[in-house]
C-alpha atoms as a PDB file:
ATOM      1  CA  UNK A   1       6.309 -23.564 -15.304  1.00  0.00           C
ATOM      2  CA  UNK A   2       7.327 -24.416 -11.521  1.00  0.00           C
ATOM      3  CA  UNK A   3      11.058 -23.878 -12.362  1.00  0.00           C
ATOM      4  CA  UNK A   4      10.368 -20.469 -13.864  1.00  0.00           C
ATOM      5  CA  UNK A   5       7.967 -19.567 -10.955  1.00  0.00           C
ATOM      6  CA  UNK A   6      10.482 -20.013  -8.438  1.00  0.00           C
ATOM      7  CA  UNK A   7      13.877 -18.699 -10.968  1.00  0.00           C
ATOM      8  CA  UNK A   8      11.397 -15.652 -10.858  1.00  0.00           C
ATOM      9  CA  UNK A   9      11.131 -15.814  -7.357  1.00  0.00           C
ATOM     10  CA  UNK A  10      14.614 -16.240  -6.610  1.00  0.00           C
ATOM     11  CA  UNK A  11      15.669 -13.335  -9.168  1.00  0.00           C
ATOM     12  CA  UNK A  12      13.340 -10.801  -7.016  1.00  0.00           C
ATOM     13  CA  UNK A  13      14.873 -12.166  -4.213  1.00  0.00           C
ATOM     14  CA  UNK A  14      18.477 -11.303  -5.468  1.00  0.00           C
ATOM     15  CA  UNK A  15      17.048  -7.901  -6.869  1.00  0.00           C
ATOM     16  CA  UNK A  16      15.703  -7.343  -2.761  1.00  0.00           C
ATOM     17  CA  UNK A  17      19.186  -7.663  -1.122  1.00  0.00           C
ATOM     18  CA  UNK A  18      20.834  -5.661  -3.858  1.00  0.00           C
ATOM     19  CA  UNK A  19      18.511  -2.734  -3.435  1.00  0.00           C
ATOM     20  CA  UNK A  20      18.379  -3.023   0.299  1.00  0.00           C
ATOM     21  CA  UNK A  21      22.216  -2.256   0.250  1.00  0.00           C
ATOM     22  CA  UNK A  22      21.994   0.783  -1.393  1.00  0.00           C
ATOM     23  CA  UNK A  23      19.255   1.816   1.066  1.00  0.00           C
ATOM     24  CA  UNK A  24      21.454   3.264   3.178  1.00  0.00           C
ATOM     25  CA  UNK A  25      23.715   5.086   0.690  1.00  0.00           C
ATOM     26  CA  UNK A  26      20.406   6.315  -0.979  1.00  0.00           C
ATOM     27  CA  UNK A  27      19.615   7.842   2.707  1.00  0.00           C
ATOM     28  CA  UNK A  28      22.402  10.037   2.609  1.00  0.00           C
ATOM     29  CA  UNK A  29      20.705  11.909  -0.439  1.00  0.00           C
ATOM     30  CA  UNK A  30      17.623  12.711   1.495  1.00  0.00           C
ATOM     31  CA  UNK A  31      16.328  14.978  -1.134  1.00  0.00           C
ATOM     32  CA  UNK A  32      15.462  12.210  -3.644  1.00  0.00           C
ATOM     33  CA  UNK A  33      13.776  10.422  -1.169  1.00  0.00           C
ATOM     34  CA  UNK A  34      11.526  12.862  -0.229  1.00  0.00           C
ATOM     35  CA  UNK A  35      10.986  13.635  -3.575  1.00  0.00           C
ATOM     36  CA  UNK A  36      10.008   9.870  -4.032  1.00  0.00           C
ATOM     37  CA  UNK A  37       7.596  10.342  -1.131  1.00  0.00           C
ATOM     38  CA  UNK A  38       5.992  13.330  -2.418  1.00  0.00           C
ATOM     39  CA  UNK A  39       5.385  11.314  -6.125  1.00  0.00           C
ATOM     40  CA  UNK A  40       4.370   7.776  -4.661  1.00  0.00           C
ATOM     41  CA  UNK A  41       2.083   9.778  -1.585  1.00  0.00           C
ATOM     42  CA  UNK A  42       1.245  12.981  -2.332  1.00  0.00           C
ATOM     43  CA  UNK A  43       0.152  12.433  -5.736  1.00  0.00           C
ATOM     44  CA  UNK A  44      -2.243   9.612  -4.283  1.00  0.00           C
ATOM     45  CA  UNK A  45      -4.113  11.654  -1.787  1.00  0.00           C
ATOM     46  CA  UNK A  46      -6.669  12.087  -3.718  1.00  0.00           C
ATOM     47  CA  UNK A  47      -7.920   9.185  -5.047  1.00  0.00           C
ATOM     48  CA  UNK A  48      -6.776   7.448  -1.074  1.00  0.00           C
ATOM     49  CA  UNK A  49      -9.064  10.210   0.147  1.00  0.00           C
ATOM     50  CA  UNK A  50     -12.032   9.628  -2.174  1.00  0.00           C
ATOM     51  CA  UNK A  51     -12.246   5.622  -1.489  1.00  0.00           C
ATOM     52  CA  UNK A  52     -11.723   6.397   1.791  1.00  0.00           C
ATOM     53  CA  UNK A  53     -14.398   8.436   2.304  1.00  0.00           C
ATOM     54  CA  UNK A  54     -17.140   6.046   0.425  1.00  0.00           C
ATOM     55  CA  UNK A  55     -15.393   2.726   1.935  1.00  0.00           C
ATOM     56  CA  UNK A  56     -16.233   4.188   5.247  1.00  0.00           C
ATOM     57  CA  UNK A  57     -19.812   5.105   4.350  1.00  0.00           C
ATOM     58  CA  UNK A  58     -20.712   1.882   3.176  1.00  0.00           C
ATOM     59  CA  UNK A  59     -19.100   0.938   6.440  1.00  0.00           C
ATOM     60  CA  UNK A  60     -21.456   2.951   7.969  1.00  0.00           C
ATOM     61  CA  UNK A  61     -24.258   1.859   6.066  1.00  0.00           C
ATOM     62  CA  UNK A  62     -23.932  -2.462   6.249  1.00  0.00           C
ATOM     63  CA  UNK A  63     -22.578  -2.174   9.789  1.00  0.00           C
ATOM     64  CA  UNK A  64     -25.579  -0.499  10.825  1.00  0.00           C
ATOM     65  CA  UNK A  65     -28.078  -2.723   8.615  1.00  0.00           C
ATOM     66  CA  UNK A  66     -26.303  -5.888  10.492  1.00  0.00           C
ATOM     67  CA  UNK A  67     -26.040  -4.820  14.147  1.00  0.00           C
ATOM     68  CA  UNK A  68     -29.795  -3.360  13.893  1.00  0.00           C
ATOM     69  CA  UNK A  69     -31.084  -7.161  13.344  1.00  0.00           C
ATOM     70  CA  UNK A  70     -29.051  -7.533  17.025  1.00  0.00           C
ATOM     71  CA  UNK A  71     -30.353  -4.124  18.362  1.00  0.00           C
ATOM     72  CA  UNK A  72     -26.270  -3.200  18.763  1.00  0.00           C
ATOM     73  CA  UNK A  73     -26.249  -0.344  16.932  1.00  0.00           C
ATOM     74  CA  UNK A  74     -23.942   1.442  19.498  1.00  0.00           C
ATOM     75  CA  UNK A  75     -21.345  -0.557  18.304  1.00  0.00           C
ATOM     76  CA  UNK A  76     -21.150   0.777  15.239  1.00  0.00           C
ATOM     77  CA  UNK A  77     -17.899   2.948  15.881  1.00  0.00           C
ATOM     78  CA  UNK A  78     -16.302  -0.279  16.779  1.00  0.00           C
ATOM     79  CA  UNK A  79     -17.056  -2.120  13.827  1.00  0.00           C
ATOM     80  CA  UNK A  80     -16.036   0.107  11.811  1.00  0.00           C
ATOM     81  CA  UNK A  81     -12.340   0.934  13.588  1.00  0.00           C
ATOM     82  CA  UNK A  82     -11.450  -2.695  13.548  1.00  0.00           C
ATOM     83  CA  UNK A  83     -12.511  -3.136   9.948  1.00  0.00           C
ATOM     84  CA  UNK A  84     -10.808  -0.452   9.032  1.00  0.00           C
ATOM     85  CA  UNK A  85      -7.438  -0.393  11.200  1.00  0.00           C
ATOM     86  CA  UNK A  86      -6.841  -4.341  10.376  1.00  0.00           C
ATOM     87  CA  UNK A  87      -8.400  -4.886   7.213  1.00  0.00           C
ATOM     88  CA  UNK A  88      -9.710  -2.531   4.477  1.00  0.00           C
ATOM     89  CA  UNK A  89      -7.150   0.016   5.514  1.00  0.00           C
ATOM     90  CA  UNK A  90      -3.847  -1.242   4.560  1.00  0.00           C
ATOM     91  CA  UNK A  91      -5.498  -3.803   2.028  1.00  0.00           C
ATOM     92  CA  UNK A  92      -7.411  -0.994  -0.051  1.00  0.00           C
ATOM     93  CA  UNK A  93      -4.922   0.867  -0.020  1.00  0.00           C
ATOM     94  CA  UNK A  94      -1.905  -0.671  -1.164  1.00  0.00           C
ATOM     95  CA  UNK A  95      -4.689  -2.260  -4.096  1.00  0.00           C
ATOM     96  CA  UNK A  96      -4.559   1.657  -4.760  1.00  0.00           C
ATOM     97  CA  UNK A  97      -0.709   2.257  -4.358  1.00  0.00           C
ATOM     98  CA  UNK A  98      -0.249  -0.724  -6.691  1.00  0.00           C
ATOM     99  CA  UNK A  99      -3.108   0.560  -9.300  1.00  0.00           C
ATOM    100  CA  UNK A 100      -1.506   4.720  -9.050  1.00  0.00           C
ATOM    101  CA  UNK A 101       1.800   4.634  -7.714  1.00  0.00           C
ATOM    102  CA  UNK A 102       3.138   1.270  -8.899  1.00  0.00           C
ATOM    103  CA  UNK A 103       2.259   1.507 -11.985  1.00  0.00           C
ATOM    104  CA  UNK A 104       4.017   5.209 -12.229  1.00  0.00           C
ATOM    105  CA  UNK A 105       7.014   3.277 -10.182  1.00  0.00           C
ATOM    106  CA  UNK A 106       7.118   0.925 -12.905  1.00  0.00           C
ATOM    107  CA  UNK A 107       6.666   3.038 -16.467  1.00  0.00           C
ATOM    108  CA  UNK A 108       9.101   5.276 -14.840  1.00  0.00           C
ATOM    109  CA  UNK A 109      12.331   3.361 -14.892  1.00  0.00           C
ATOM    110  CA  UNK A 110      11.183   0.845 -17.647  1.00  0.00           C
ATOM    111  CA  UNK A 111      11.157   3.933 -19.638  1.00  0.00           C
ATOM    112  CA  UNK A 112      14.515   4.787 -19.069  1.00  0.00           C
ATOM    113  CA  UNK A 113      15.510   1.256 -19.927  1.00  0.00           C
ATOM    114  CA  UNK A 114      14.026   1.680 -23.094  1.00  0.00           C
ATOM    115  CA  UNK A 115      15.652   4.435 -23.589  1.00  0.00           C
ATOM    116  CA  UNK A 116      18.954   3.654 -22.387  1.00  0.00           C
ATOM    117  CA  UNK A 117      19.287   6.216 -19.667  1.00  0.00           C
ATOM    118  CA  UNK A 118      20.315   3.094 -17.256  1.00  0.00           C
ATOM    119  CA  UNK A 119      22.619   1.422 -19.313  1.00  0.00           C
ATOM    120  CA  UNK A 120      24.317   5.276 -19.760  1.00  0.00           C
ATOM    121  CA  UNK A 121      24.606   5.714 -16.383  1.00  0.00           C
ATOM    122  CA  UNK A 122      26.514   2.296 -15.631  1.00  0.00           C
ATOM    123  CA  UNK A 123      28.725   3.334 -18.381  1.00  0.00           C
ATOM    124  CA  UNK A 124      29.509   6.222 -16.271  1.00  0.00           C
ATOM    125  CA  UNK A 125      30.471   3.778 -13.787  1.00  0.00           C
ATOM    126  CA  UNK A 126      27.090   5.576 -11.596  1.00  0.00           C
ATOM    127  CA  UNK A 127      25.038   2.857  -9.778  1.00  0.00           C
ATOM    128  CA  UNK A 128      21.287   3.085 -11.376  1.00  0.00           C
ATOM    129  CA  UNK A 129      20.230   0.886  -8.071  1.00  0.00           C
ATOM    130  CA  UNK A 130      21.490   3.594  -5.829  1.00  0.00           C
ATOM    131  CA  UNK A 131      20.581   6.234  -7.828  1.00  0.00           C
ATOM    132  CA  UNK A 132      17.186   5.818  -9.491  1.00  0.00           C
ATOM    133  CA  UNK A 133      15.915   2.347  -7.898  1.00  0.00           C
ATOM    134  CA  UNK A 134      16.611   2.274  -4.310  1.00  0.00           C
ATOM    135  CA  UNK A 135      14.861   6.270  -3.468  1.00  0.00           C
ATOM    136  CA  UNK A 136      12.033   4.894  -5.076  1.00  0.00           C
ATOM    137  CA  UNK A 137      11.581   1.893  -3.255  1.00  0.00           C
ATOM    138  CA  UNK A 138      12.174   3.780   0.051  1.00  0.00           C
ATOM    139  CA  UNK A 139       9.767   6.550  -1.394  1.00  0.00           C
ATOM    140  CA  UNK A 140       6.920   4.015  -2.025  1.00  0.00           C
ATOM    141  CA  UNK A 141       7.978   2.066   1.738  1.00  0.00           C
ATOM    142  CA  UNK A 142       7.843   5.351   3.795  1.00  0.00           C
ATOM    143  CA  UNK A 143       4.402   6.638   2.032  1.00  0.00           C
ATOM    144  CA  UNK A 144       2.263   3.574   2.338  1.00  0.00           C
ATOM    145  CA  UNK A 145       1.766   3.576   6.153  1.00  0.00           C
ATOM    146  CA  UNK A 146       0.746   7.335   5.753  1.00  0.00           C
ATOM    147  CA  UNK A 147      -1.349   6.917   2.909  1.00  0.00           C
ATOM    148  CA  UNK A 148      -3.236   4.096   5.257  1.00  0.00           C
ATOM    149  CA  UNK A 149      -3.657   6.072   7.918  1.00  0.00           C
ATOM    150  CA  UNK A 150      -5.008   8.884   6.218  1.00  0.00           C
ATOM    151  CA  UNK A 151      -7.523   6.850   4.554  1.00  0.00           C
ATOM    152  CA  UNK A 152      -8.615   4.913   8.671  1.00  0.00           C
ATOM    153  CA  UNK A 153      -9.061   8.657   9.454  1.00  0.00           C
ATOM    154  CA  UNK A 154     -11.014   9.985   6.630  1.00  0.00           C
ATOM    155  CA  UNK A 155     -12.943   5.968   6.059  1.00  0.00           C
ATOM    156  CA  UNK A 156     -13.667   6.721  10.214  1.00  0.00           C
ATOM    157  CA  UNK A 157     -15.268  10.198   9.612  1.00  0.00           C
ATOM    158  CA  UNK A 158     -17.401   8.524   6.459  1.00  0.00           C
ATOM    159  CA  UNK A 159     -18.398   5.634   8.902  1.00  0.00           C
ATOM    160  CA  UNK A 160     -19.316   8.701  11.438  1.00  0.00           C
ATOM    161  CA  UNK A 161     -21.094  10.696   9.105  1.00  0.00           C
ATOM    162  CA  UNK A 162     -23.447   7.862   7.814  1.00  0.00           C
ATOM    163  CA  UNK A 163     -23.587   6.329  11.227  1.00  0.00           C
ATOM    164  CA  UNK A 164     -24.345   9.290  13.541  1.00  0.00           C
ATOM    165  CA  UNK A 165     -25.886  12.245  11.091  1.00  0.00           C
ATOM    166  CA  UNK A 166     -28.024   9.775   9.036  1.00  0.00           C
ATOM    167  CA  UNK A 167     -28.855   6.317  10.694  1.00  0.00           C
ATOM    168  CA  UNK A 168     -29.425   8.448  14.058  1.00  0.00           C
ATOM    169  CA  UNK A 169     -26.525   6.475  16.093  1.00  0.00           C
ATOM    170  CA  UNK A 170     -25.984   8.289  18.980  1.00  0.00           C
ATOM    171  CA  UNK A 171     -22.078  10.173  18.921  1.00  0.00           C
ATOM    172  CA  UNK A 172     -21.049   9.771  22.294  1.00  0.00           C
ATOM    173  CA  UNK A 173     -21.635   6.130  22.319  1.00  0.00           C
ATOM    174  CA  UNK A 174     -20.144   5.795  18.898  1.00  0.00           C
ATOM    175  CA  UNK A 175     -16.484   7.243  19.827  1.00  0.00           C
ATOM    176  CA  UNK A 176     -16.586   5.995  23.384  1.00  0.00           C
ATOM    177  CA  UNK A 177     -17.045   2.390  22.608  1.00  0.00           C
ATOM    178  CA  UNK A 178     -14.281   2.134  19.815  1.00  0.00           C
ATOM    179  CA  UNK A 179     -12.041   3.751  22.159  1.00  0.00           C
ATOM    180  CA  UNK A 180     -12.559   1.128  24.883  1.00  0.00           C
ATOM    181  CA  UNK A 181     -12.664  -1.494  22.486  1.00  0.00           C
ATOM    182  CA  UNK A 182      -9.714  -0.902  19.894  1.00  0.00           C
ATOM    183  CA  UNK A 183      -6.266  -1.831  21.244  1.00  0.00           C
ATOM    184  CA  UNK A 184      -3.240  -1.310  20.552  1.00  0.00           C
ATOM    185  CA  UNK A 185      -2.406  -4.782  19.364  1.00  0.00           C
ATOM    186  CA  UNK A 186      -4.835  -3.996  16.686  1.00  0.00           C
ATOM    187  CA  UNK A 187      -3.161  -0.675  15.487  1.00  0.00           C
ATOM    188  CA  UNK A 188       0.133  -2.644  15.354  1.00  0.00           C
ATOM    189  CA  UNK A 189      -1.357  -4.916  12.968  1.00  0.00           C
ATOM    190  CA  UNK A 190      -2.422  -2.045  10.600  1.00  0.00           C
ATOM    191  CA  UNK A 191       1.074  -0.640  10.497  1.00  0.00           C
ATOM    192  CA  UNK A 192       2.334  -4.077   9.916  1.00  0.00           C
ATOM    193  CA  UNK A 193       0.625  -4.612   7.174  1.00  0.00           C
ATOM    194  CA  UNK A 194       1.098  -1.518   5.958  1.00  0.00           C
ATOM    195  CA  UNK A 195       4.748  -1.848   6.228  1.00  0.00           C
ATOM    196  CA  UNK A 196       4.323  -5.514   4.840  1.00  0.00           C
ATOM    197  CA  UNK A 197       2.590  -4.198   1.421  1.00  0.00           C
ATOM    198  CA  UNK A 198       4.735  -1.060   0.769  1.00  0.00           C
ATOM    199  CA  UNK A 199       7.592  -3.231   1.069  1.00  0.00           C
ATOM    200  CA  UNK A 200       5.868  -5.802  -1.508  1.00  0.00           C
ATOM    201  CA  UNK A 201       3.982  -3.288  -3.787  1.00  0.00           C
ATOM    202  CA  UNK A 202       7.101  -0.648  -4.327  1.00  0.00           C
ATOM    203  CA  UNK A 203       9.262  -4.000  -4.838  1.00  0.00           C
ATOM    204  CA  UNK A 204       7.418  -5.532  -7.172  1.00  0.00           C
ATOM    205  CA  UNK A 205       6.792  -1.775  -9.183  1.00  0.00           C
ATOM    206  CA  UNK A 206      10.666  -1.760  -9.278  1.00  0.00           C
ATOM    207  CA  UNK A 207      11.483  -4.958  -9.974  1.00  0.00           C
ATOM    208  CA  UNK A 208       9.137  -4.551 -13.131  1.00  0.00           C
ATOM    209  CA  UNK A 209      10.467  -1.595 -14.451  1.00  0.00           C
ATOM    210  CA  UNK A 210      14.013  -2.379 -14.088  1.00  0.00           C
ATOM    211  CA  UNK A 211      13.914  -5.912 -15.979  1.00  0.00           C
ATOM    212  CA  UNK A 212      11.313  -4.918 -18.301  1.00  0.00           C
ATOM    213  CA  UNK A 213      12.394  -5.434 -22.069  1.00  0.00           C
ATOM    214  CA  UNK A 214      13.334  -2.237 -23.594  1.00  0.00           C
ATOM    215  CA  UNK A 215      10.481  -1.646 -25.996  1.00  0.00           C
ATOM    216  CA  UNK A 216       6.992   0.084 -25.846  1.00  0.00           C
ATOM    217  CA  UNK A 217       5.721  -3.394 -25.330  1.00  0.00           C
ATOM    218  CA  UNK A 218       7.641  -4.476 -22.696  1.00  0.00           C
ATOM    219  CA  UNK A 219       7.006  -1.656 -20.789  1.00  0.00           C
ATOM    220  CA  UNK A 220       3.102  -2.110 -21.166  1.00  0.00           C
ATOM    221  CA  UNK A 221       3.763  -6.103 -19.676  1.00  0.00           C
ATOM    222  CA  UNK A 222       5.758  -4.867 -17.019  1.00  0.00           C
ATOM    223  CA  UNK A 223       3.017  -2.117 -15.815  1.00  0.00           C
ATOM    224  CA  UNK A 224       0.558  -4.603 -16.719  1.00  0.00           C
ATOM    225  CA  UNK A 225       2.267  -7.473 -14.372  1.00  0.00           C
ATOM    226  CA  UNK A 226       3.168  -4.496 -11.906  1.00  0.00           C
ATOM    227  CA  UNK A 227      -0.717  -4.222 -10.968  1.00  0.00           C
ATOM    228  CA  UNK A 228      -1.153  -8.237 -11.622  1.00  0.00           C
ATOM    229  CA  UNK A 229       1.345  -9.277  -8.919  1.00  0.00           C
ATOM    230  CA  UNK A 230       1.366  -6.679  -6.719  1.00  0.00           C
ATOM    231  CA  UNK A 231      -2.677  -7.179  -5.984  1.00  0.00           C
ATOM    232  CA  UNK A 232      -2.559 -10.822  -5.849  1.00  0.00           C
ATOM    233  CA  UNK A 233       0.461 -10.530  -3.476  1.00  0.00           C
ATOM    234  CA  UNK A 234      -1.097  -8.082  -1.262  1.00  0.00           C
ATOM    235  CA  UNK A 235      -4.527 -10.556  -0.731  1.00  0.00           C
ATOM    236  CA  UNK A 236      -1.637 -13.155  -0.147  1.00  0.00           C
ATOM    237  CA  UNK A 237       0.139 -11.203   2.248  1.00  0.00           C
ATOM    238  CA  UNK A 238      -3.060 -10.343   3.612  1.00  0.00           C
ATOM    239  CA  UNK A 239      -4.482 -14.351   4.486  1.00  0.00           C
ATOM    240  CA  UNK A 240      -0.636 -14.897   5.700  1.00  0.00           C
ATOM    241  CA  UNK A 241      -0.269 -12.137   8.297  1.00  0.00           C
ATOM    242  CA  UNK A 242      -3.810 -11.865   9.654  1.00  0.00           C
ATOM    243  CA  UNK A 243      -3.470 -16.038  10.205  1.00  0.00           C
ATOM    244  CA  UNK A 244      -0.228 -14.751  12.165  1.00  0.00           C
ATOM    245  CA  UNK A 245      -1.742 -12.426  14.378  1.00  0.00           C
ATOM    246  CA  UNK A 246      -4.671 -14.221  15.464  1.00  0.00           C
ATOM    247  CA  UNK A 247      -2.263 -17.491  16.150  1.00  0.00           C
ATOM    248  CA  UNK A 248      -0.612 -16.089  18.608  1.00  0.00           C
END
């Protein structure tokens, strides 16, 4: 079990450097990339937008219910940015990547081993890495910092529109207090985590789809595994990096 866990290990680590040297040839074709983008971010919005929205009203709502008991309820807006910029942010949202785009990621190019489409194109002496692999791994790196920051903005407005319109928290103190009390060391934790999960979700989604056993079945485990490791790896991440920042 141990020596398969870390062959495993050591295989995605082999699969990283391969794909990472085709990143740059896969740059010169920035076309697929953005094409990438547009299927691992655009096609998320929605359902980004949407927990967003509701993770930022509940926000709103147990922020309020716990700073009431310490009559703080001005610092509501603060609350919420920090537990959204460092925390539910990049963490709810690469859960969602991994759940939407992942799994898409994955299906994608497992079906095309199953199909043979891969093992075609390496008869044709054409890279499948550089061509199909390594634009969707930079598609799924480059969207997952915007998809987070889309859902701080629209998780900020929920946390607003429960804290201010309902609870009765009063606007100017909201806004004025996160802004003197969110840094900048604690945006650049957001986006490092961001970065951190994109590059560990689109991996993983990748990874999956290009090893996955060319049947029906296999391409169910790999989706299946896809969501499995990629969530567990992102909570991981999480512990890791947070332990990080506040050590220094």
């Amino acid at each position: 079990m141990i020596t398969a866990t870390l062959q495993r290990i050591g295989a995605v680590g082999v699969f990283l450097g391969r794909v990472l040297a085709q990143c740059g040839p896969a740059l010169l074709r920035p076309r697929a990339v953005v094409h990438q983008i547009y299927n691992a971010g655009a096609r998320s919005l929605i359902i980004i937008m949407l927990c967003g929205l509701f993770v930022g009203m509940v926000l709103g709502l147990q922020g309020f219910d716990l700073l009431q008991r310490f009559g703080s309820e001005d610092a509501l807006g603060v609350a919420a940015a920090l537990g959204l910029l460092k925390e539910l942010g990049p963490v709810v949202t690469a859960l969602l990547f991994a759940g939407r785009a992942g799994t898409a990621l994955t299906s994608e190019i497992g079906l095309m081993r199953a199909t043979d489409q891969l093992t075609a194109m390496e008869m044709m002496a054409v890279d499948p890495l550089r061509h199909v692999v390594a634009p969707r791994f930079l598609g799924g790196v480059i969207a997952m910092p915007l998809l987070v920051a889309v859902f701080n903005v629209i998780g900020l407005f929920g946390a607003q529109l429960i804290g201010v319109q309902v609870m009765g928290v009063d606007t100017g103190a909201f806004w004025s207090q996160m802004q003197s009390a969110v840094e900048l060391d604690d945006v650049n934790e957001g986006i490092v985590k961001s970065l951190c999960f994109g590059i560990a979700c689109s991996l993983i989604a990748v990874y999956e789809g290009y090893t996955a056993k060319p049947t029906a079945e296999g391409v169910g485990l790999a989706t299946t595994r896809t969501v499995v490791i990629s969530s567990v790896l992102t909570l991981l991440l999480d512990y890791m990096l947070t332990a990080a920042f506040l050590g220094r």
